[in-house]
Each structure stands twice: as C-alpha cells, then as structure tokens.
PDB file of N, CA and C in Angstrom:
ATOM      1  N   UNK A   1       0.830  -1.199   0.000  1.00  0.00           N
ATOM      2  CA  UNK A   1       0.000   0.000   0.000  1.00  0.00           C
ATOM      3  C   UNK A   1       0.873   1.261   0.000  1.00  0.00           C
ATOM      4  N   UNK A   2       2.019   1.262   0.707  1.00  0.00           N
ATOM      5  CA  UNK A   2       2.672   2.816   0.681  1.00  0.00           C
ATOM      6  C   UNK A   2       3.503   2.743  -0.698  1.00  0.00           C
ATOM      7  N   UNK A   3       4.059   1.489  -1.096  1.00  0.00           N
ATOM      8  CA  UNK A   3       4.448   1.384  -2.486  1.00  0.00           C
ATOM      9  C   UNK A   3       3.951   2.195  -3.879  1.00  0.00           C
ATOM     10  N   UNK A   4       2.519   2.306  -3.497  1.00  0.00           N
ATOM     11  CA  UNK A   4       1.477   2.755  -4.605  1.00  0.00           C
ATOM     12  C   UNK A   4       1.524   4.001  -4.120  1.00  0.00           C
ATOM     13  N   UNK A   5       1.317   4.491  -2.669  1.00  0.00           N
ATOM     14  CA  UNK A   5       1.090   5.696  -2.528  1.00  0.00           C
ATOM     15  C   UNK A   5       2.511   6.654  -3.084  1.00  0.00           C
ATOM     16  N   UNK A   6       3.670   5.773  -2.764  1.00  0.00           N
ATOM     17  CA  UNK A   6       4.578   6.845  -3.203  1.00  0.00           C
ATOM     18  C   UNK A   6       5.319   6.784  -4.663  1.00  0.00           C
ATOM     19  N   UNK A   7       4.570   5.867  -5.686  1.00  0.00           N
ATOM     20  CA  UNK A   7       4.249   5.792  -6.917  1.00  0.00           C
ATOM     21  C   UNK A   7       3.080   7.284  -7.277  1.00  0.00           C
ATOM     22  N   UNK A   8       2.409   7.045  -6.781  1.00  0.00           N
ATOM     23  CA  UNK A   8       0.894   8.194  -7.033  1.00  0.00           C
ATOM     24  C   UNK A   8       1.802   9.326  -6.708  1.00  0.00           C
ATOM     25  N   UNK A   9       2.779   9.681  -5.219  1.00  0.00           N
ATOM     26  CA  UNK A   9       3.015  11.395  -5.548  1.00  0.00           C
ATOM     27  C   UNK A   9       4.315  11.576  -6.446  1.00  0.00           C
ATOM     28  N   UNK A  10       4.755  10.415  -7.249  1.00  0.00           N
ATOM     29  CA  UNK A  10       6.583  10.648  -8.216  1.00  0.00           C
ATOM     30  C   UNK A  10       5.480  11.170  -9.054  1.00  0.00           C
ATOM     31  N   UNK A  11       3.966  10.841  -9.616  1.00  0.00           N
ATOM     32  CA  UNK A  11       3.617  11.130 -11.141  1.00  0.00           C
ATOM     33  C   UNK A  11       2.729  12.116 -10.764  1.00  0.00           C
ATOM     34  N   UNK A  12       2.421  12.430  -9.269  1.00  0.00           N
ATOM     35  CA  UNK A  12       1.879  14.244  -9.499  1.00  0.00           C
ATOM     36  C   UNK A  12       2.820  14.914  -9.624  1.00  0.00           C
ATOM     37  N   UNK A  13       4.529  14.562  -8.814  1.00  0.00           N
ATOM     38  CA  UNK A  13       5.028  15.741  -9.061  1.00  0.00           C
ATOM     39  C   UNK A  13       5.643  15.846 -10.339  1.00  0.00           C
ATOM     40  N   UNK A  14       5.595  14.539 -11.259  1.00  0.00           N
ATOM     41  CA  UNK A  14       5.817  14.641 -12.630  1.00  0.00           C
ATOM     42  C   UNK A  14       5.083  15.600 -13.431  1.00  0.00           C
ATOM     43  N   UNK A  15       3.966  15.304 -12.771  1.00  0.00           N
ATOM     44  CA  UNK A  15       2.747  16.066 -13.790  1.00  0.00           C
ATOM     45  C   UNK A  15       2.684  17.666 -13.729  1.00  0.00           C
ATOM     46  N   UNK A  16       2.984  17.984 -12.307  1.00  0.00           N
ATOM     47  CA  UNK A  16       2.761  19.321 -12.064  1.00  0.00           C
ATOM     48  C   UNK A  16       4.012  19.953 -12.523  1.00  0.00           C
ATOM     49  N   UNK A  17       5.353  19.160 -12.949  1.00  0.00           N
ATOM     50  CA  UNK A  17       6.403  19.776 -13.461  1.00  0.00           C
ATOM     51  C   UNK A  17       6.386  20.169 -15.132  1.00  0.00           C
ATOM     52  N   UNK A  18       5.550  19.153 -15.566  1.00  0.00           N
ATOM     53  CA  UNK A  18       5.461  19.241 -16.907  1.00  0.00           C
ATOM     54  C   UNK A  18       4.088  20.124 -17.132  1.00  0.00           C
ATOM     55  N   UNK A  19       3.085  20.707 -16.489  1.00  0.00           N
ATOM     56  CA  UNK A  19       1.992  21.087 -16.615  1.00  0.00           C
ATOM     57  C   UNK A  19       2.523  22.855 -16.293  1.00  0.00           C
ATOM     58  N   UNK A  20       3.552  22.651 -15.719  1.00  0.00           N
ATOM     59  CA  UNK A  20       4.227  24.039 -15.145  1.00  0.00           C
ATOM     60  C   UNK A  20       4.926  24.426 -16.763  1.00  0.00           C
ATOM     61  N   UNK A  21       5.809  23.312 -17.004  1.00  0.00           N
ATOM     62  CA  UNK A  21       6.650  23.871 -18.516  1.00  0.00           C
ATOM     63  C   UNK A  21       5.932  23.944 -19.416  1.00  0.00           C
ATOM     64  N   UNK A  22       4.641  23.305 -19.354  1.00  0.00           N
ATOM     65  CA  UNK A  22       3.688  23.310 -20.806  1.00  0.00           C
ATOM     66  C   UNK A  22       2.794  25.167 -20.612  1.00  0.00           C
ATOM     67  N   UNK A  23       2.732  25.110 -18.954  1.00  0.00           N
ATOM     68  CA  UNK A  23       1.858  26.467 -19.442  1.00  0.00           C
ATOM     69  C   UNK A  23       2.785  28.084 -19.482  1.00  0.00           C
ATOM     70  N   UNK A  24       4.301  27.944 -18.738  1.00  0.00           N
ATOM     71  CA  UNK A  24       5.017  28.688 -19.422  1.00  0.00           C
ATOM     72  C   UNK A  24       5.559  28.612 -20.895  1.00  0.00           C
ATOM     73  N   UNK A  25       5.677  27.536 -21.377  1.00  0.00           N
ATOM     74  CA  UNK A  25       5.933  27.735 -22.926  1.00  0.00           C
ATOM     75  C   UNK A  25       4.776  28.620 -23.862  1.00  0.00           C
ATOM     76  N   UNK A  26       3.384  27.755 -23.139  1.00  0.00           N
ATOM     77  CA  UNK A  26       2.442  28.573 -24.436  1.00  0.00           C
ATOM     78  C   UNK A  26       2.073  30.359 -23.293  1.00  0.00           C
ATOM     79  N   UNK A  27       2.472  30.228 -22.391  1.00  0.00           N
ATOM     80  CA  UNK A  27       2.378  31.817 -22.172  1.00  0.00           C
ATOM     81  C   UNK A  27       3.412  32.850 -22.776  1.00  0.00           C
ATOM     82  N   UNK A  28       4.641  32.214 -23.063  1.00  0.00           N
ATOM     83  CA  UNK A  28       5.774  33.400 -23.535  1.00  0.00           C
ATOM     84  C   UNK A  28       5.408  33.370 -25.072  1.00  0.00           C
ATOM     85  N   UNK A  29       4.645  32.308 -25.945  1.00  0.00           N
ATOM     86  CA  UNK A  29       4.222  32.209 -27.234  1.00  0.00           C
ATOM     87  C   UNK A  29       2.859  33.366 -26.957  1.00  0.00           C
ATOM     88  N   UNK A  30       1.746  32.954 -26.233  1.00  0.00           N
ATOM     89  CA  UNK A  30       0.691  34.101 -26.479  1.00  0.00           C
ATOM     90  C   UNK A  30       1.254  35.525 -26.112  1.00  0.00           C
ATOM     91  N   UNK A  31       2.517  35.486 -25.348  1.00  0.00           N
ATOM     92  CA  UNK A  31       2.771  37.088 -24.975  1.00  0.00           C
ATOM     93  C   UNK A  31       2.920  37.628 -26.592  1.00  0.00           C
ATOM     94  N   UNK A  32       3.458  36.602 -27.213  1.00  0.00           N
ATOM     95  CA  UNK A  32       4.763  37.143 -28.357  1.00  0.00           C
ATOM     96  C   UNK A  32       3.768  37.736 -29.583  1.00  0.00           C
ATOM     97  N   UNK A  33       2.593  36.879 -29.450  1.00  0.00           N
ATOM     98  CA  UNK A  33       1.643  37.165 -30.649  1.00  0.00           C
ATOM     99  C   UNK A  33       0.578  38.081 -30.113  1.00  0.00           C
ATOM    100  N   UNK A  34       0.252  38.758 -29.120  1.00  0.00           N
ATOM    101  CA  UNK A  34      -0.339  39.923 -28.254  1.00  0.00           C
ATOM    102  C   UNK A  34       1.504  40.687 -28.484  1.00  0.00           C
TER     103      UNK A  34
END
C-alpha cells in the first residue's frame, strides 16, 4: 500500500512539473503574438 502511494506522488510531481513547462511555454508564445 505505501508502495502505490509513493508511486501516485513521483507522477503528481511529474505532472505538475510538466503542466508548469507546458503552461510557461504557451504563455511566452501568447505574450509574443499579443
């Protein structure tokens, strides 16, 4: 059981790292075209 649990927080903090670079990439793209 803690096996899974500390499987479940490696791929939030995967997610929230890549969800972080995905929404600064398309924010410095919408700055550029504003």
């Amino acid at each position: 059981m803690i096996k899974i649990y500390s499987v479940y927080i490696k791929l939030g903090k995967m997610y929230i790292e890549y969800k972080n670079i995905y929404f600064n990439t398309f924010y410095k793209l919408f700055k550029r075209v504003l």
